[in-house]
PDB file of N, CA and C in Angstrom:
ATOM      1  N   UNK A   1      95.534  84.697  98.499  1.00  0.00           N
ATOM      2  CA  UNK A   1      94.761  85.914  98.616  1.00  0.00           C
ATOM      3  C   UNK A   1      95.623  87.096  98.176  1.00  0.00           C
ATOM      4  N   UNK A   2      95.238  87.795  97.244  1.00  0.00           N
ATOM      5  CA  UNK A   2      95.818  89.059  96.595  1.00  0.00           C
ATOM      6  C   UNK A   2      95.103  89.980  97.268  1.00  0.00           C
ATOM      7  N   UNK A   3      96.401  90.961  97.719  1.00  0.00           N
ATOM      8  CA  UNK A   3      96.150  92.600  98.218  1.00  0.00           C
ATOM      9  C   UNK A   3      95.925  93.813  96.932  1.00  0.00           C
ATOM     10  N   UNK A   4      95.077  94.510  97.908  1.00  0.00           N
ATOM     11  CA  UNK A   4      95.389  95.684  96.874  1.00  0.00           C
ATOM     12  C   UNK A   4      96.117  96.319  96.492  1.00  0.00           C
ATOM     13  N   UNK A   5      96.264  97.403  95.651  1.00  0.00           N
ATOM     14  CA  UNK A   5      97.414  98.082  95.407  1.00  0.00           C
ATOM     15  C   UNK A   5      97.541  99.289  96.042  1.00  0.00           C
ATOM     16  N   UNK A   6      98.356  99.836  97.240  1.00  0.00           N
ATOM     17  CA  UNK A   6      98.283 100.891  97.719  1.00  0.00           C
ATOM     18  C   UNK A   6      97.624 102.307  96.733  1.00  0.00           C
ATOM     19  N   UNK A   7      96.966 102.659  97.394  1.00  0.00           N
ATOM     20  CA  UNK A   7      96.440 104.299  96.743  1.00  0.00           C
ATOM     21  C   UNK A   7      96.005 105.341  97.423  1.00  0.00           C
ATOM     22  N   UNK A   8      96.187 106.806  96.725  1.00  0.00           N
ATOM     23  CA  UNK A   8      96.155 107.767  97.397  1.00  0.00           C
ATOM     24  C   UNK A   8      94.905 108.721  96.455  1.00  0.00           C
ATOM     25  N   UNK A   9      93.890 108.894  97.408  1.00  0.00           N
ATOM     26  CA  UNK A   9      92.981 110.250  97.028  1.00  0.00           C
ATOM     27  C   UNK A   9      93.133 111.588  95.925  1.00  0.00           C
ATOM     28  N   UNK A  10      93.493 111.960  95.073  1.00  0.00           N
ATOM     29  CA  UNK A  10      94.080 112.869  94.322  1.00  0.00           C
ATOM     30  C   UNK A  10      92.691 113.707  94.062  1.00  0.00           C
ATOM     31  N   UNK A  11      92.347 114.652  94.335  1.00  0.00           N
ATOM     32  CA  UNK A  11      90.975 115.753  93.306  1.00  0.00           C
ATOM     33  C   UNK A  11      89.399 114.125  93.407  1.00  0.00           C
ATOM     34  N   UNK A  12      89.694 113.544  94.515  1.00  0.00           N
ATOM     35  CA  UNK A  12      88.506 112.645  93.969  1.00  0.00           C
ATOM     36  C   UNK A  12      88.802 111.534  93.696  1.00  0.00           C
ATOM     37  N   UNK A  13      89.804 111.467  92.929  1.00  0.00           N
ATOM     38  CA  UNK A  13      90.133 110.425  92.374  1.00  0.00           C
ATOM     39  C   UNK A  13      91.242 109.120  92.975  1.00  0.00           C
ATOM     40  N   UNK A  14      90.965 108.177  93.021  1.00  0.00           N
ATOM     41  CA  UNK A  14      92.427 107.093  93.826  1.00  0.00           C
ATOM     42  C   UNK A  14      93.271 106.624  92.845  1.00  0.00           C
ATOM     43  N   UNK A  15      94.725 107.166  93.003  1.00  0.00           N
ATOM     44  CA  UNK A  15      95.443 106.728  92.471  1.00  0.00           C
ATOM     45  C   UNK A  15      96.550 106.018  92.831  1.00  0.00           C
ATOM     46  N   UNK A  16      96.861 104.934  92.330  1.00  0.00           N
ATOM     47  CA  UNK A  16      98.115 104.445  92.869  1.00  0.00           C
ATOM     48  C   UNK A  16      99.244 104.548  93.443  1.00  0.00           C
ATOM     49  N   UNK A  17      99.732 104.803  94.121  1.00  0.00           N
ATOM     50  CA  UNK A  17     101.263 104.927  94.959  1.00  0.00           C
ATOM     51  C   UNK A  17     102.459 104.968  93.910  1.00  0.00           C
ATOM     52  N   UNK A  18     102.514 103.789  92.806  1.00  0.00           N
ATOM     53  CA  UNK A  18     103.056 103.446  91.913  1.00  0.00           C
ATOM     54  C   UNK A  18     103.278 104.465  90.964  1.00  0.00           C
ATOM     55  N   UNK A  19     101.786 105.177  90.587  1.00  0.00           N
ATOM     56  CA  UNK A  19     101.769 106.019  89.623  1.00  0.00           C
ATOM     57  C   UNK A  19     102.001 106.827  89.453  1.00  0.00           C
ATOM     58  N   UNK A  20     101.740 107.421  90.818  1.00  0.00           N
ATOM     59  CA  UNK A  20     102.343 108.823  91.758  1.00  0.00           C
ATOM     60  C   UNK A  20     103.733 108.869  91.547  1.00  0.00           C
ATOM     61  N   UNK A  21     104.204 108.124  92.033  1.00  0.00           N
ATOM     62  CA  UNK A  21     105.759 107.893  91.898  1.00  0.00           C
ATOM     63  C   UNK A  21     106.724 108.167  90.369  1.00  0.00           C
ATOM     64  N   UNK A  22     105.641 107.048  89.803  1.00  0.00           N
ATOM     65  CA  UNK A  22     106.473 107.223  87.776  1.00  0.00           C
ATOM     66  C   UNK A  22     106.356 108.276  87.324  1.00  0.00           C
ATOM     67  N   UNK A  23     105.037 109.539  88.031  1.00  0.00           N
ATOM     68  CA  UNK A  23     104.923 110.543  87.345  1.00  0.00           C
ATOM     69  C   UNK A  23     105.849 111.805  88.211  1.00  0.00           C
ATOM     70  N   UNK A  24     105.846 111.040  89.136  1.00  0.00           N
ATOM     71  CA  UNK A  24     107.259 112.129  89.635  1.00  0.00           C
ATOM     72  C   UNK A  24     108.601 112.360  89.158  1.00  0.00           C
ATOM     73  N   UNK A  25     108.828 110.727  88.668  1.00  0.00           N
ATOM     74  CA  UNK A  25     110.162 110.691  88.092  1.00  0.00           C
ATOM     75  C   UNK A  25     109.982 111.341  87.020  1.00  0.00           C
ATOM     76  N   UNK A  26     109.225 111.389  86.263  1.00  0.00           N
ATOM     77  CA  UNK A  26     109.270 111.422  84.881  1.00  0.00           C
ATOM     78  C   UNK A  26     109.535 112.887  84.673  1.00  0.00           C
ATOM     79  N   UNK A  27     108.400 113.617  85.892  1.00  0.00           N
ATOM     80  CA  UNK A  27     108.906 115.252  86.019  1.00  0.00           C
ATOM     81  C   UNK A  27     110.316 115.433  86.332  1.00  0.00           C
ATOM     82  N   UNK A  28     110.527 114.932  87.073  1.00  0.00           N
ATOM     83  CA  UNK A  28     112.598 115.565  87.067  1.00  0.00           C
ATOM     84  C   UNK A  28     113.005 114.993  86.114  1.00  0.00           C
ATOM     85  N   UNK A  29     112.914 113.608  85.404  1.00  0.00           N
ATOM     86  CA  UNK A  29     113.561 113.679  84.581  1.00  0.00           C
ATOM     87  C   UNK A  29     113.471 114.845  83.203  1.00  0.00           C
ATOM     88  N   UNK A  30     112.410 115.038  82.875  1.00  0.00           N
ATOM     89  CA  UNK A  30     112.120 116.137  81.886  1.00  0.00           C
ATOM     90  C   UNK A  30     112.859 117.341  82.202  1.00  0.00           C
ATOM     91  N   UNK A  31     112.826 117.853  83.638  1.00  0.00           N
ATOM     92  CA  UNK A  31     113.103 118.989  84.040  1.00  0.00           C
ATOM     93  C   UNK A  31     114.719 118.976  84.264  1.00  0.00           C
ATOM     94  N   UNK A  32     115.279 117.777  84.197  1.00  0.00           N
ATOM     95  CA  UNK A  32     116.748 117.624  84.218  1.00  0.00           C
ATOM     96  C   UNK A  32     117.060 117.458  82.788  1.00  0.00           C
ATOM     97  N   UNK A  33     116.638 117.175  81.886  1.00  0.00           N
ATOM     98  CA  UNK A  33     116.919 117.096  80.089  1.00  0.00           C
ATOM     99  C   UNK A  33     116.625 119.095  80.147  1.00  0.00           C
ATOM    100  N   UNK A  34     115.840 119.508  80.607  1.00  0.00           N
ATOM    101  CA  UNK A  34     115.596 120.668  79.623  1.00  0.00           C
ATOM    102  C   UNK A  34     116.393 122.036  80.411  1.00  0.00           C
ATOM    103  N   UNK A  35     117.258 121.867  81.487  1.00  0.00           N
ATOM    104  CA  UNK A  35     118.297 122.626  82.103  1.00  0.00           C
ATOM    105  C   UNK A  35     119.647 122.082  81.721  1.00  0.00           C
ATOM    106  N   UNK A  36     119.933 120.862  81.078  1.00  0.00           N
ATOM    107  CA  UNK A  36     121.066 120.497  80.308  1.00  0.00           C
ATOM    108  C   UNK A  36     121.157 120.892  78.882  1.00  0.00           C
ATOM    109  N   UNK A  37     120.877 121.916  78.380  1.00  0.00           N
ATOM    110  CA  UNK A  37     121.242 122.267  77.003  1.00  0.00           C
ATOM    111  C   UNK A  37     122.777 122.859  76.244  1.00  0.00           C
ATOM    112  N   UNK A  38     123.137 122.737  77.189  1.00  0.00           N
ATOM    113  CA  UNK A  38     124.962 122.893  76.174  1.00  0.00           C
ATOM    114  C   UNK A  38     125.281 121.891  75.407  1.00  0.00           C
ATOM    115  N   UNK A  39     125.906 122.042  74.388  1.00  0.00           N
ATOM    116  CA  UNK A  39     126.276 121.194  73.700  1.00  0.00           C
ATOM    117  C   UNK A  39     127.804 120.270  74.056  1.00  0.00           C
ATOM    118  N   UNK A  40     127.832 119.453  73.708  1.00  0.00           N
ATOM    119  CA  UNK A  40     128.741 118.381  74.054  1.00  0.00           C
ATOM    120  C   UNK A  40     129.222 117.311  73.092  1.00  0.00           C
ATOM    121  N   UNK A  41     130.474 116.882  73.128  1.00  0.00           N
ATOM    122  CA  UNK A  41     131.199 116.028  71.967  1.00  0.00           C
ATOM    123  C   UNK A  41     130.897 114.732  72.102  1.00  0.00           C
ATOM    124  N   UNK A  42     130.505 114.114  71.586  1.00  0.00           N
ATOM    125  CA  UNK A  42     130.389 112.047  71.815  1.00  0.00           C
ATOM    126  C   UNK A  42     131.600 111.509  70.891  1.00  0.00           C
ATOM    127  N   UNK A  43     132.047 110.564  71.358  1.00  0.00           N
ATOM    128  CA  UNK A  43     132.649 109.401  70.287  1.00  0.00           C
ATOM    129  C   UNK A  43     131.553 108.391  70.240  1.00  0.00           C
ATOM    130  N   UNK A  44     131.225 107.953  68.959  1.00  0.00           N
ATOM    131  CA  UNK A  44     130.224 107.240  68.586  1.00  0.00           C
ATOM    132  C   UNK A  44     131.072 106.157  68.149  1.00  0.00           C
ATOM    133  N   UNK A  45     131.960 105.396  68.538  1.00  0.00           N
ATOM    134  CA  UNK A  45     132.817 104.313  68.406  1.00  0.00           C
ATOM    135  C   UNK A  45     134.174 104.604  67.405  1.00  0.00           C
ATOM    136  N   UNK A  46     133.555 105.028  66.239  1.00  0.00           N
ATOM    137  CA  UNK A  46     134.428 105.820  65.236  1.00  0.00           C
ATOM    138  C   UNK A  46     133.920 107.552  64.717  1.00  0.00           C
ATOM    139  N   UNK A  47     132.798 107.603  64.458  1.00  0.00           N
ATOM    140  CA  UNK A  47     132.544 109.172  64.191  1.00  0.00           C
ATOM    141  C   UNK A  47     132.786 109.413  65.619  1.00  0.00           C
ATOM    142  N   UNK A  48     132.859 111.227  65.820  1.00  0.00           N
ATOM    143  CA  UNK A  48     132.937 112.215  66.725  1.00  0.00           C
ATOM    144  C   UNK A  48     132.065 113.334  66.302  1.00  0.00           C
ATOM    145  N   UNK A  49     131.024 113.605  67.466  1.00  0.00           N
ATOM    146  CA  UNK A  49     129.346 114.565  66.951  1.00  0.00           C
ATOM    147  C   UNK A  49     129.441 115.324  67.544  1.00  0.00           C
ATOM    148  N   UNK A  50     129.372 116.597  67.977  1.00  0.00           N
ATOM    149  CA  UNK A  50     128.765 117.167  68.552  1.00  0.00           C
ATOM    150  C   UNK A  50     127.361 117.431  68.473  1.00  0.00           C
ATOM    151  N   UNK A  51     126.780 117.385  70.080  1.00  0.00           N
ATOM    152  CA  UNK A  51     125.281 117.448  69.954  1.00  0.00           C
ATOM    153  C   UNK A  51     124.505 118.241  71.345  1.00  0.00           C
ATOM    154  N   UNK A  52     123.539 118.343  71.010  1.00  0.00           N
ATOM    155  CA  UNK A  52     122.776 119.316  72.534  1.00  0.00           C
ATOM    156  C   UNK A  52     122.661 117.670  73.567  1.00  0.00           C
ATOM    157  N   UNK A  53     123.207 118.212  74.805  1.00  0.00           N
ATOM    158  CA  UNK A  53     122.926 116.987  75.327  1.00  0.00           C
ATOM    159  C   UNK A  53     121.907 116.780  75.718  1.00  0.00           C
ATOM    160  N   UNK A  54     120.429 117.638  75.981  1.00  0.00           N
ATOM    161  CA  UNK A  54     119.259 117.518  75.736  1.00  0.00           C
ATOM    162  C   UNK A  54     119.093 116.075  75.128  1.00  0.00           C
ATOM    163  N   UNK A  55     119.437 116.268  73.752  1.00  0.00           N
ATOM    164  CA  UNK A  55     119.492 114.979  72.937  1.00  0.00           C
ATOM    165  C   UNK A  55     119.578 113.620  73.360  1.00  0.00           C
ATOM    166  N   UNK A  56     120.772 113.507  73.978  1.00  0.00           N
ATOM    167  CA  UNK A  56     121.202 112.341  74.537  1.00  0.00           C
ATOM    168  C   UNK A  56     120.483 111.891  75.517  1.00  0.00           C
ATOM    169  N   UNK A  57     119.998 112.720  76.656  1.00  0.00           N
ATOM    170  CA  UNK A  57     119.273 112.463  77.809  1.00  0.00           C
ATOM    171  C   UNK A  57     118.145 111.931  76.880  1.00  0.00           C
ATOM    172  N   UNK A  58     117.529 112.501  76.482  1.00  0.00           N
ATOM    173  CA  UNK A  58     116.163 112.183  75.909  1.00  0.00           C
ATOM    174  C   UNK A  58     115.865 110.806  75.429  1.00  0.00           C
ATOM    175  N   UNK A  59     117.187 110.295  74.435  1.00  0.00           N
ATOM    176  CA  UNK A  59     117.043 109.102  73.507  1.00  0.00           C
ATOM    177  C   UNK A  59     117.667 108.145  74.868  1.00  0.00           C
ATOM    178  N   UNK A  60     118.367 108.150  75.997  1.00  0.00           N
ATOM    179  CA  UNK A  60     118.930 107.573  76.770  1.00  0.00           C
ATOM    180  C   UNK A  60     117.703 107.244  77.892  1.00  0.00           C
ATOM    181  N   UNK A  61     116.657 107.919  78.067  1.00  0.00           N
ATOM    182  CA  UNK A  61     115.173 107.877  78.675  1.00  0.00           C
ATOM    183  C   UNK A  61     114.419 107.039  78.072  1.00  0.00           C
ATOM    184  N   UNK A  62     114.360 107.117  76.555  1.00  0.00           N
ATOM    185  CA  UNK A  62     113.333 106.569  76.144  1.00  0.00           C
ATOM    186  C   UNK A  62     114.179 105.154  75.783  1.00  0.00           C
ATOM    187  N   UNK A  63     115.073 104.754  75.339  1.00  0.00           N
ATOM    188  CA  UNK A  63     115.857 103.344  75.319  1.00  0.00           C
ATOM    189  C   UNK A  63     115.268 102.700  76.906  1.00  0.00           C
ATOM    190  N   UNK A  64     115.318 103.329  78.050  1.00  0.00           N
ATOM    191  CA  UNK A  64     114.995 102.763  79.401  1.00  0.00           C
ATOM    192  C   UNK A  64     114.303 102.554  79.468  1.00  0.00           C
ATOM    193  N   UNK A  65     112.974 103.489  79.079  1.00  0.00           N
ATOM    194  CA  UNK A  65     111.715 103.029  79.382  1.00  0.00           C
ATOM    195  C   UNK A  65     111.455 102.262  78.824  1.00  0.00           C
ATOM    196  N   UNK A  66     111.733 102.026  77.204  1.00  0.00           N
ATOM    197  CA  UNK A  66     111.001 100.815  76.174  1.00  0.00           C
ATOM    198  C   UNK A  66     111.831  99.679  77.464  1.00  0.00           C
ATOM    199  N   UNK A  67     113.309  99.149  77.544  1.00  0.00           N
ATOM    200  CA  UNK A  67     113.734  98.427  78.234  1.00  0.00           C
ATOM    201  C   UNK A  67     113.259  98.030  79.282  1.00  0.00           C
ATOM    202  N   UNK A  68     112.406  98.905  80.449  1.00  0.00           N
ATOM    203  CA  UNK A  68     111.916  98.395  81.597  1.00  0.00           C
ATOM    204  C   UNK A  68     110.605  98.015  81.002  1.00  0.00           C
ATOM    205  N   UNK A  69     109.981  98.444  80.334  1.00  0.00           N
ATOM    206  CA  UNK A  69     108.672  97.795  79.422  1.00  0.00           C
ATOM    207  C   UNK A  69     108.721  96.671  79.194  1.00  0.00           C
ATOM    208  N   UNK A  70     110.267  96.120  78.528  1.00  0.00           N
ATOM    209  CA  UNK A  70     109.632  94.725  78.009  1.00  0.00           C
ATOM    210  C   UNK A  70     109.837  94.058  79.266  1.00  0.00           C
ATOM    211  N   UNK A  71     110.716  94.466  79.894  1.00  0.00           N
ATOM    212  CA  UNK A  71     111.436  93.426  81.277  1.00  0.00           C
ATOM    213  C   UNK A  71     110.035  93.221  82.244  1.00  0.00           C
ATOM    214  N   UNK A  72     109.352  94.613  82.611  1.00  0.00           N
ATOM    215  CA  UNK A  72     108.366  94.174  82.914  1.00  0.00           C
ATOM    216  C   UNK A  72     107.430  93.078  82.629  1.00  0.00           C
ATOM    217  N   UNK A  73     107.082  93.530  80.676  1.00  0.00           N
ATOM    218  CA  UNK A  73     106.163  92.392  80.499  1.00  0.00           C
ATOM    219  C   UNK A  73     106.821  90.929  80.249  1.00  0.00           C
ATOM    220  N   UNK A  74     108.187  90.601  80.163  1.00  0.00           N
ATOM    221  CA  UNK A  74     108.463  89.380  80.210  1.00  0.00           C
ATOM    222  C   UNK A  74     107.885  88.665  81.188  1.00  0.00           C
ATOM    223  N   UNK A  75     108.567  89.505  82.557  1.00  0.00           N
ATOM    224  CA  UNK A  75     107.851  89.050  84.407  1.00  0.00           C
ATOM    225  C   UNK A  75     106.579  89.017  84.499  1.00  0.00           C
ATOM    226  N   UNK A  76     106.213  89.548  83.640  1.00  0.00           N
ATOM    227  CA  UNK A  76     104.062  89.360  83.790  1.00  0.00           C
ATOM    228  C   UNK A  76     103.749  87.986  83.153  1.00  0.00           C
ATOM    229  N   UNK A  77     104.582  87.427  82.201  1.00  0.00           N
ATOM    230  CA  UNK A  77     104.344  86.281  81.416  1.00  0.00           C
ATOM    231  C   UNK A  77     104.584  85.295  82.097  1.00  0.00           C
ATOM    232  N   UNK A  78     106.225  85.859  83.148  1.00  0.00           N
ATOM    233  CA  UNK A  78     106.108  84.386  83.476  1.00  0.00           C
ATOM    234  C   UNK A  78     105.351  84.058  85.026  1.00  0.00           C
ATOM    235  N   UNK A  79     104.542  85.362  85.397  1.00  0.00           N
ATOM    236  CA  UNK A  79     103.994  84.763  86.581  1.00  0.00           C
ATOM    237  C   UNK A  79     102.743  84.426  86.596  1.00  0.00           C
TER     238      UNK A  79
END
């Protein structure tokens, strides 16, 4: 027997606990990329860049998310 998925009332609408949550993170994370704007030096193994670290946060977010994406859907496959 499968449960539901916890949810919460929003304007009418029921939304997930889950969803609530990803869209919280997602706000600090945005709001923590866009108060980090100084620029900053990387070693890129052999080059050396300077770049807005904006930048980095951003491409370092979205590498995670694609990453928890697939990891997720691997675990959906195999259950």
């Amino acid at each position: 027997m499968r449960h539901q998925p916890s949810t919460l009332t929003v304007k009418g609408r029921d939304m997930r606990l889950r969803t609530i949550g990803f869209l919280a993170l997602v706000g600090l994370a945005i709001w923590f990329i866009a108060v980090n704007t100084a620029s900053v030096t990387v070693r890129l193994w052999i080059p050396t860049v300077t770049i807005p670290l904006w930048v980095i946060l951003t491409v370092t977010l979205i590498v995670g998310m694609i990453l928890g994406m697939f990891i997720a859907r691997r675990r959906a496959r195999r259950d």
